[in-house]
PDB file of N, CA and C in Angstrom:
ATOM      1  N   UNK A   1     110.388 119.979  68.170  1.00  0.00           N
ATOM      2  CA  UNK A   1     111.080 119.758  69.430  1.00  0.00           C
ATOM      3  C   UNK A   1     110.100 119.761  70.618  1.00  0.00           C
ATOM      4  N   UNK A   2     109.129 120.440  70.675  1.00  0.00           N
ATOM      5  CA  UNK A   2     108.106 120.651  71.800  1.00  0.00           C
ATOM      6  C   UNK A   2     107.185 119.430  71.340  1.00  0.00           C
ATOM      7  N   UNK A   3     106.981 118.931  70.458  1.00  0.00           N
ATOM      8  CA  UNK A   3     106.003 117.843  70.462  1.00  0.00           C
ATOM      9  C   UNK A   3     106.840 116.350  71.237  1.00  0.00           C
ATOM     10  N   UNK A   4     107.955 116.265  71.255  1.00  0.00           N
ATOM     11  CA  UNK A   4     109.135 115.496  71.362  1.00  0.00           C
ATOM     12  C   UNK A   4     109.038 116.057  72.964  1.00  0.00           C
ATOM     13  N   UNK A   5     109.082 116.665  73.836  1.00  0.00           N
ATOM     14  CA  UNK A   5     108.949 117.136  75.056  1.00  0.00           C
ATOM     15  C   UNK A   5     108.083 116.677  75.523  1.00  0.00           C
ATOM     16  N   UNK A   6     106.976 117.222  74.930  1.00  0.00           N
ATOM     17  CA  UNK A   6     105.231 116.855  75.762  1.00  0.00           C
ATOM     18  C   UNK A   6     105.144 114.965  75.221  1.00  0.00           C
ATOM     19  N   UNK A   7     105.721 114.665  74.215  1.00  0.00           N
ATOM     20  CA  UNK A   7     105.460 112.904  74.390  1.00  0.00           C
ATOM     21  C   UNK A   7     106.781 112.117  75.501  1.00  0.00           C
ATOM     22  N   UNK A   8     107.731 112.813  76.045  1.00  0.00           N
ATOM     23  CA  UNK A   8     108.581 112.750  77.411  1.00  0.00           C
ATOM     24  C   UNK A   8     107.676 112.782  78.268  1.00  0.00           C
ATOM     25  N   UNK A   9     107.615 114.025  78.757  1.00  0.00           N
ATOM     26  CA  UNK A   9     106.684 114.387  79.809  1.00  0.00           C
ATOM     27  C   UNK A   9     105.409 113.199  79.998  1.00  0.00           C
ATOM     28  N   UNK A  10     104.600 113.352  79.083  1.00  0.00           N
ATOM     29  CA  UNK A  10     103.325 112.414  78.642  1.00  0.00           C
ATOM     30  C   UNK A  10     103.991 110.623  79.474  1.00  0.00           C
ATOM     31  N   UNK A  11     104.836 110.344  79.011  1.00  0.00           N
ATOM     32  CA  UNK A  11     105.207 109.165  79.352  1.00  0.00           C
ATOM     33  C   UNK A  11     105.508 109.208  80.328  1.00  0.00           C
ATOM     34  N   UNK A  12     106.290 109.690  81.273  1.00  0.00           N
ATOM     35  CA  UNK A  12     106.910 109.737  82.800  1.00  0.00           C
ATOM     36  C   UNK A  12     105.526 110.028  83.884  1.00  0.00           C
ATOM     37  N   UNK A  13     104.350 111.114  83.293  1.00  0.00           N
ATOM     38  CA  UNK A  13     103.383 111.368  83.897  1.00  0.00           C
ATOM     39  C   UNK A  13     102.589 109.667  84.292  1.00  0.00           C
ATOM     40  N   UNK A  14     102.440 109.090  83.023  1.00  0.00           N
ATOM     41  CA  UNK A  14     101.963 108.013  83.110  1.00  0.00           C
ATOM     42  C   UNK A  14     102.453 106.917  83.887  1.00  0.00           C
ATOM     43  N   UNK A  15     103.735 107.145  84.184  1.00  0.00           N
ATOM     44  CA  UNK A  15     104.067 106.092  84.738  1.00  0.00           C
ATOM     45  C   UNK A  15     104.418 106.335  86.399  1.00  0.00           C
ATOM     46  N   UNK A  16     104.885 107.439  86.168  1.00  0.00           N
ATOM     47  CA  UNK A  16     104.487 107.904  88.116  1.00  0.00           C
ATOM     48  C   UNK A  16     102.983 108.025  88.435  1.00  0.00           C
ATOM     49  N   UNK A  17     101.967 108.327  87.790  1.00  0.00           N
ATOM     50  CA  UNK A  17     100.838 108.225  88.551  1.00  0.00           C
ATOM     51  C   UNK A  17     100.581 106.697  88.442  1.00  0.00           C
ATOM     52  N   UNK A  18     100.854 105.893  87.831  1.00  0.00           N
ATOM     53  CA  UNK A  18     100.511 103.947  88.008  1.00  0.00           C
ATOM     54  C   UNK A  18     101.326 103.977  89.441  1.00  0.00           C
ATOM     55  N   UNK A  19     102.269 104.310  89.867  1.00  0.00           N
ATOM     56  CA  UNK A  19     102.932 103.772  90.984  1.00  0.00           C
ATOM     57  C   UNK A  19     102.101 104.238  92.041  1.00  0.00           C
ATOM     58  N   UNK A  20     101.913 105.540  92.239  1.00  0.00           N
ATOM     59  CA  UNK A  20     101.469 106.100  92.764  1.00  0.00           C
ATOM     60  C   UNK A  20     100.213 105.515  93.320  1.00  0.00           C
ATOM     61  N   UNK A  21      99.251 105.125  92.505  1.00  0.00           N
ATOM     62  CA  UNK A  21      97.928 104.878  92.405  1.00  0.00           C
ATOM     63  C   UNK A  21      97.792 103.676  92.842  1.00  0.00           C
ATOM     64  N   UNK A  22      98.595 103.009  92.444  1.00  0.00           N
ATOM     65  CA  UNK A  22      98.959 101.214  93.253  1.00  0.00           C
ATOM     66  C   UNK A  22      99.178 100.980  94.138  1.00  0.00           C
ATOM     67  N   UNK A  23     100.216 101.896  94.658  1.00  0.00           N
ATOM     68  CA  UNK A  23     100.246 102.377  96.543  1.00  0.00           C
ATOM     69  C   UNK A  23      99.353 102.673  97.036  1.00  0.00           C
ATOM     70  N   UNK A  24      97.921 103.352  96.699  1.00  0.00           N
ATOM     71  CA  UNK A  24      97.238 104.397  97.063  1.00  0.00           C
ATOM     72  C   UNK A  24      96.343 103.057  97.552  1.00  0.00           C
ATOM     73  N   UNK A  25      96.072 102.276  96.411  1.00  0.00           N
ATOM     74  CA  UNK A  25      94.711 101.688  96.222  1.00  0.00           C
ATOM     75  C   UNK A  25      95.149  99.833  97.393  1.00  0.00           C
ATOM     76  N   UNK A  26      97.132  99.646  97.454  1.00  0.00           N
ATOM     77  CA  UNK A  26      97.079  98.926  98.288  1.00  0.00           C
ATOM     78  C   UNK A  26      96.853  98.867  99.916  1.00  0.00           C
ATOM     79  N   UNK A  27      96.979 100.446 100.322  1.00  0.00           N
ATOM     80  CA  UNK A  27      96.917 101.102 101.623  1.00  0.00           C
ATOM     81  C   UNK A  27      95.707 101.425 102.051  1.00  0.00           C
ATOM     82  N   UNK A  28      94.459 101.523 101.090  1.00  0.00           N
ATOM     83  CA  UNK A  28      93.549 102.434 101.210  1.00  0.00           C
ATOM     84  C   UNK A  28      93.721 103.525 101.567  1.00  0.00           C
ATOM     85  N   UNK A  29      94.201 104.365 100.872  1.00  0.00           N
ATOM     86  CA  UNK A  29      94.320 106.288 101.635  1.00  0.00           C
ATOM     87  C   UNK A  29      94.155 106.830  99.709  1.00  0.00           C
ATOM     88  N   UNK A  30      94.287 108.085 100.156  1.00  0.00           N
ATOM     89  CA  UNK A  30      94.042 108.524  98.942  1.00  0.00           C
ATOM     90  C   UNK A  30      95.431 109.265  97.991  1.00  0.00           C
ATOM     91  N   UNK A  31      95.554 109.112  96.565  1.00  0.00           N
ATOM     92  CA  UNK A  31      96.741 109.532  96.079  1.00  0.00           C
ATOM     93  C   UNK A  31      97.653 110.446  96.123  1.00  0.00           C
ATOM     94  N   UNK A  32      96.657 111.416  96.604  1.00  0.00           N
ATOM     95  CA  UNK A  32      97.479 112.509  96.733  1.00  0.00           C
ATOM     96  C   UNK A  32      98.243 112.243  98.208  1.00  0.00           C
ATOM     97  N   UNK A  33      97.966 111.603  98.767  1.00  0.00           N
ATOM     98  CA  UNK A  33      98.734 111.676 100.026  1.00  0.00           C
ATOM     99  C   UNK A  33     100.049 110.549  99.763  1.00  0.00           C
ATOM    100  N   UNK A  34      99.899 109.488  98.956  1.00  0.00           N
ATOM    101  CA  UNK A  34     100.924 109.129  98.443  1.00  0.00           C
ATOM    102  C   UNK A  34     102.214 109.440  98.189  1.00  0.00           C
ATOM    103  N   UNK A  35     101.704 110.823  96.506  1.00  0.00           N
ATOM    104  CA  UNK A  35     102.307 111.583  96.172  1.00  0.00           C
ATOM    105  C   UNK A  35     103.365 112.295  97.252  1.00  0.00           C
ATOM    106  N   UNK A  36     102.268 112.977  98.080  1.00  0.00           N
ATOM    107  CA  UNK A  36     103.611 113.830  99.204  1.00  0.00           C
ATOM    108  C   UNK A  36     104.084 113.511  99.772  1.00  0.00           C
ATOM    109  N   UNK A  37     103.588 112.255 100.420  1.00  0.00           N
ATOM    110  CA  UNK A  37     104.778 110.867 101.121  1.00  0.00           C
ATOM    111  C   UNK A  37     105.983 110.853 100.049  1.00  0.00           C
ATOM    112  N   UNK A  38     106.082 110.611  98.977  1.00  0.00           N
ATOM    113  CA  UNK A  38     107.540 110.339  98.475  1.00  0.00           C
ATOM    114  C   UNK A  38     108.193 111.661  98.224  1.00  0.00           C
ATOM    115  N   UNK A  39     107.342 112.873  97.993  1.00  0.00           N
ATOM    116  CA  UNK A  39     108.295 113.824  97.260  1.00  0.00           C
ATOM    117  C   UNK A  39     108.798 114.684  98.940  1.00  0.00           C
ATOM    118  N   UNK A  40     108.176 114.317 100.264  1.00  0.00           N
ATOM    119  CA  UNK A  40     108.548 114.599 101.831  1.00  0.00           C
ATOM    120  C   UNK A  40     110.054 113.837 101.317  1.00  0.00           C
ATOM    121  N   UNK A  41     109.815 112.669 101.510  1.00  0.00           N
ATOM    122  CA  UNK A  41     110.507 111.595 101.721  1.00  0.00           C
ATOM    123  C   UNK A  41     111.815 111.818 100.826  1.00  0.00           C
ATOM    124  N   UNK A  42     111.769 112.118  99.814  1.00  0.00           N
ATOM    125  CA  UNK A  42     112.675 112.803  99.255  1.00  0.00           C
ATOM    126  C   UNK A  42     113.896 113.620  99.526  1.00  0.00           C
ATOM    127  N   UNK A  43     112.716 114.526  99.851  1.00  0.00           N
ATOM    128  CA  UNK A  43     113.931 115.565 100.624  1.00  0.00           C
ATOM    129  C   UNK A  43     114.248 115.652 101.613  1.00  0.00           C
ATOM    130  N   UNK A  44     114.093 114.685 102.955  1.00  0.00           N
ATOM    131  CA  UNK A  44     114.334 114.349 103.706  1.00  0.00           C
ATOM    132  C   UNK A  44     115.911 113.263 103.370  1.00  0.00           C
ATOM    133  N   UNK A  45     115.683 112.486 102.597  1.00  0.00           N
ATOM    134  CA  UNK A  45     116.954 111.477 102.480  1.00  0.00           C
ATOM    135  C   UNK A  45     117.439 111.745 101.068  1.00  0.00           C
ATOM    136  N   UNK A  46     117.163 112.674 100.919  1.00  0.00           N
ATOM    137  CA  UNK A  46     118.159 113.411  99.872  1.00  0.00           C
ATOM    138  C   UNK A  46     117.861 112.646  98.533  1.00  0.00           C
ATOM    139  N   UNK A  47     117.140 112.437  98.311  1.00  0.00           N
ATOM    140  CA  UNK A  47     116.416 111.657  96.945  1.00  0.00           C
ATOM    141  C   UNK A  47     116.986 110.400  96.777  1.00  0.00           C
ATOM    142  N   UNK A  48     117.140 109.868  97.436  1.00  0.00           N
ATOM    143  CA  UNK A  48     117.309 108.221  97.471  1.00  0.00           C
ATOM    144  C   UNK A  48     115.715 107.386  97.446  1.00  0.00           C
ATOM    145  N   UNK A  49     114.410 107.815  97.464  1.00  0.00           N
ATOM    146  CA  UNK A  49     113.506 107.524  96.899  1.00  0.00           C
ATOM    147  C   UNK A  49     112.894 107.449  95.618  1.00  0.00           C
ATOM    148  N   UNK A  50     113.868 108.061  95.383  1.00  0.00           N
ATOM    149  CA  UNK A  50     113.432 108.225  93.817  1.00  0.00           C
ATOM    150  C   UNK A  50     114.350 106.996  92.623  1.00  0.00           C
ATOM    151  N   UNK A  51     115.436 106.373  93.235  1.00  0.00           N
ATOM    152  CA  UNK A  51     115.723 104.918  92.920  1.00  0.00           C
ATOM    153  C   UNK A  51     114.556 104.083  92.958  1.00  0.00           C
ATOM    154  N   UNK A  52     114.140 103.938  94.521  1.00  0.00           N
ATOM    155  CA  UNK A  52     113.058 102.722  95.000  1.00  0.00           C
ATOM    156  C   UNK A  52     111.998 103.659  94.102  1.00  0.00           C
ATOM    157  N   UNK A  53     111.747 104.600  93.474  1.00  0.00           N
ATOM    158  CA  UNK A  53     110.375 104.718  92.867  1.00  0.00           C
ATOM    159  C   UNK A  53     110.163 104.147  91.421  1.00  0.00           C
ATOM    160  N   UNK A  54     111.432 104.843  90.594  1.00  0.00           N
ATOM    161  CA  UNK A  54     112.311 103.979  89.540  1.00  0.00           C
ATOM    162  C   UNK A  54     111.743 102.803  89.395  1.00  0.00           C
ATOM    163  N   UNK A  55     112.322 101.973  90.109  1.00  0.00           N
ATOM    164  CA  UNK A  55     112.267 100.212  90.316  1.00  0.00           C
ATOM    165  C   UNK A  55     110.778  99.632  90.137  1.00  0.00           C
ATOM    166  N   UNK A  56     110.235 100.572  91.052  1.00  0.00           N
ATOM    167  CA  UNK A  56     109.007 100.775  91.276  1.00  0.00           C
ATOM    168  C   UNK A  56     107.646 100.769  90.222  1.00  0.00           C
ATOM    169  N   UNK A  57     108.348 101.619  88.912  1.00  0.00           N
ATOM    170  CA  UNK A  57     107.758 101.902  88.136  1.00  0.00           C
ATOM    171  C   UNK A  57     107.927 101.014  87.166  1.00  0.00           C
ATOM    172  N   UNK A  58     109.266 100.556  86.995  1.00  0.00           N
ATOM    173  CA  UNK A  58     109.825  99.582  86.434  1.00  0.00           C
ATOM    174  C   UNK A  58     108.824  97.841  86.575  1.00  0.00           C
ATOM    175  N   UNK A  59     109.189  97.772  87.681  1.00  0.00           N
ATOM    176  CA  UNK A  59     108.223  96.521  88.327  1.00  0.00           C
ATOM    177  C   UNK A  59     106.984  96.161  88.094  1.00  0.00           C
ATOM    178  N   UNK A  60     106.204  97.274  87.987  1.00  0.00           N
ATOM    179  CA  UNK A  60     104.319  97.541  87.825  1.00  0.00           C
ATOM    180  C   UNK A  60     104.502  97.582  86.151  1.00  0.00           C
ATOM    181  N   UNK A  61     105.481  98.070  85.571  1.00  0.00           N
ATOM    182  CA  UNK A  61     105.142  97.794  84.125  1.00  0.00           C
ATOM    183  C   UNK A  61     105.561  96.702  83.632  1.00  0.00           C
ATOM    184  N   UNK A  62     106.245  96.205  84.200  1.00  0.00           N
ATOM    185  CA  UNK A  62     106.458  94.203  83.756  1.00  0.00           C
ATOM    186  C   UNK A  62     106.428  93.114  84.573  1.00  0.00           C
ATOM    187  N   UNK A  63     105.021  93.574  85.149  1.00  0.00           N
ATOM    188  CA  UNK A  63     104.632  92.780  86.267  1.00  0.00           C
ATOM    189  C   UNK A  63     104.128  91.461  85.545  1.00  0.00           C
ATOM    190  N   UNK A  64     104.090  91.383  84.458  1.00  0.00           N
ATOM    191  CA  UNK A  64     103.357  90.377  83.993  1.00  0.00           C
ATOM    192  C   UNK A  64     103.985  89.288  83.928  1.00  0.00           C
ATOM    193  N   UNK A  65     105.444  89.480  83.870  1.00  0.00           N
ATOM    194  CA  UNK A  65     106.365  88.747  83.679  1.00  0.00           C
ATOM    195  C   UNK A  65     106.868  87.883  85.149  1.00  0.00           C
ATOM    196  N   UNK A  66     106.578  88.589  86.060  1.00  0.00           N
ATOM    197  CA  UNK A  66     106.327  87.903  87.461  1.00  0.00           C
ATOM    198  C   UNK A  66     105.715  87.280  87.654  1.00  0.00           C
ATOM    199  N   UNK A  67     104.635  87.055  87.544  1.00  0.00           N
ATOM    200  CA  UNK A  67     103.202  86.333  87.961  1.00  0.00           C
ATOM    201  C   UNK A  67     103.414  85.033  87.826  1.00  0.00           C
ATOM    202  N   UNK A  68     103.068  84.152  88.096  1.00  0.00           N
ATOM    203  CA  UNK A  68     102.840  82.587  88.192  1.00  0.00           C
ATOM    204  C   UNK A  68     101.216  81.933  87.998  1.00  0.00           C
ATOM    205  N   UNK A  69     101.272  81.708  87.149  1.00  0.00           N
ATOM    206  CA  UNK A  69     100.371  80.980  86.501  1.00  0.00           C
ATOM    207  C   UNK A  69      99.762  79.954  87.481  1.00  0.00           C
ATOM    208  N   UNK A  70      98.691  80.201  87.614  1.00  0.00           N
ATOM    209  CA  UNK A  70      98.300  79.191  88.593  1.00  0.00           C
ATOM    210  C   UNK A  70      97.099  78.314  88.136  1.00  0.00           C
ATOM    211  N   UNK A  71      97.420  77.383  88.082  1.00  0.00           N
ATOM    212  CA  UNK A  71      96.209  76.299  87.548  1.00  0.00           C
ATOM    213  C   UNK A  71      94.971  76.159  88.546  1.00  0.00           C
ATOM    214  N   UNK A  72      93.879  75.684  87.768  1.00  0.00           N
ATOM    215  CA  UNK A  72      92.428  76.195  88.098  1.00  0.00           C
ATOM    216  C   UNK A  72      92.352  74.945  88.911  1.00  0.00           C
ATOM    217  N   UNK A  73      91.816  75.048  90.329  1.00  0.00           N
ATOM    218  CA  UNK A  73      91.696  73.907  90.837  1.00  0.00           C
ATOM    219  C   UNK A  73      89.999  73.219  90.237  1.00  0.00           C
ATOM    220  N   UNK A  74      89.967  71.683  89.905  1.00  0.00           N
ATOM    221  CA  UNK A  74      88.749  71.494  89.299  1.00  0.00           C
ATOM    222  C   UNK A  74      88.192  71.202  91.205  1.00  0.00           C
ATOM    223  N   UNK A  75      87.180  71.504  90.964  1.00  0.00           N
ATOM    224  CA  UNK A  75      85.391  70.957  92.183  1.00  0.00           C
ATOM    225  C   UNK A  75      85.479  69.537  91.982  1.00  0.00           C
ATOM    226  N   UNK A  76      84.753  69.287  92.866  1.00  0.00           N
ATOM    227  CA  UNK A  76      84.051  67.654  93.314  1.00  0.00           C
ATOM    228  C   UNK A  76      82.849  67.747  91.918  1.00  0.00           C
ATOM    229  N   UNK A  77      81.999  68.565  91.639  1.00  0.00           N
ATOM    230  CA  UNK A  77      81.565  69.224  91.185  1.00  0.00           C
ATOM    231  C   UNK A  77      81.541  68.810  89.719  1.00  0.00           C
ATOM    232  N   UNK A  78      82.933  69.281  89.303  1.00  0.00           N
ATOM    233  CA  UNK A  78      83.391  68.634  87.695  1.00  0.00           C
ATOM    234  C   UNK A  78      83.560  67.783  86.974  1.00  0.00           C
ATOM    235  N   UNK A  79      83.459  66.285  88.404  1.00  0.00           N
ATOM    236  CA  UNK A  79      83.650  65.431  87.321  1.00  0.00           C
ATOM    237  C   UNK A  79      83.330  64.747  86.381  1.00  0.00           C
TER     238      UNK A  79
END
């Protein structure tokens, strides 16, 4: 049962620090200040951040599926 816990835990860790860290690294500031931005933010609006973090986490792990393929423009260069 405790190995079944710590591979919970293990997974949720992983996926709040990707959000986290993606914010961090699009703002330039550092993570930890991230971090206390949402868990402030939190308890301020009564955990209605923690939906938009959800989504959040959701989004960055199937981001791949967003993306648009973008074709390589050829040079003058190539032909």
């Amino acid at each position: 049962m405790r190995r079944i816990i710590q591979k919970i835990l293990f997974f949720f860790e992983m996926q709040s620090y990707g959000v986290c860290e993606w914010w961090a690294r699009k703002l330039g500031i550092r993570t930890t200040k991230v971090r206390l931005g949402f868990i402030y933010f939190s308890f301020v609006t009564l955990g209605s951040p923690l939906l938009i973090y959800l989504i959040m986490a959701w989004l960055l792990e199937h981001k791949h599926y967003f993306t648009l393929s973008a074709k390589r423009k050829r040079s003058i260069w190539e032909l």
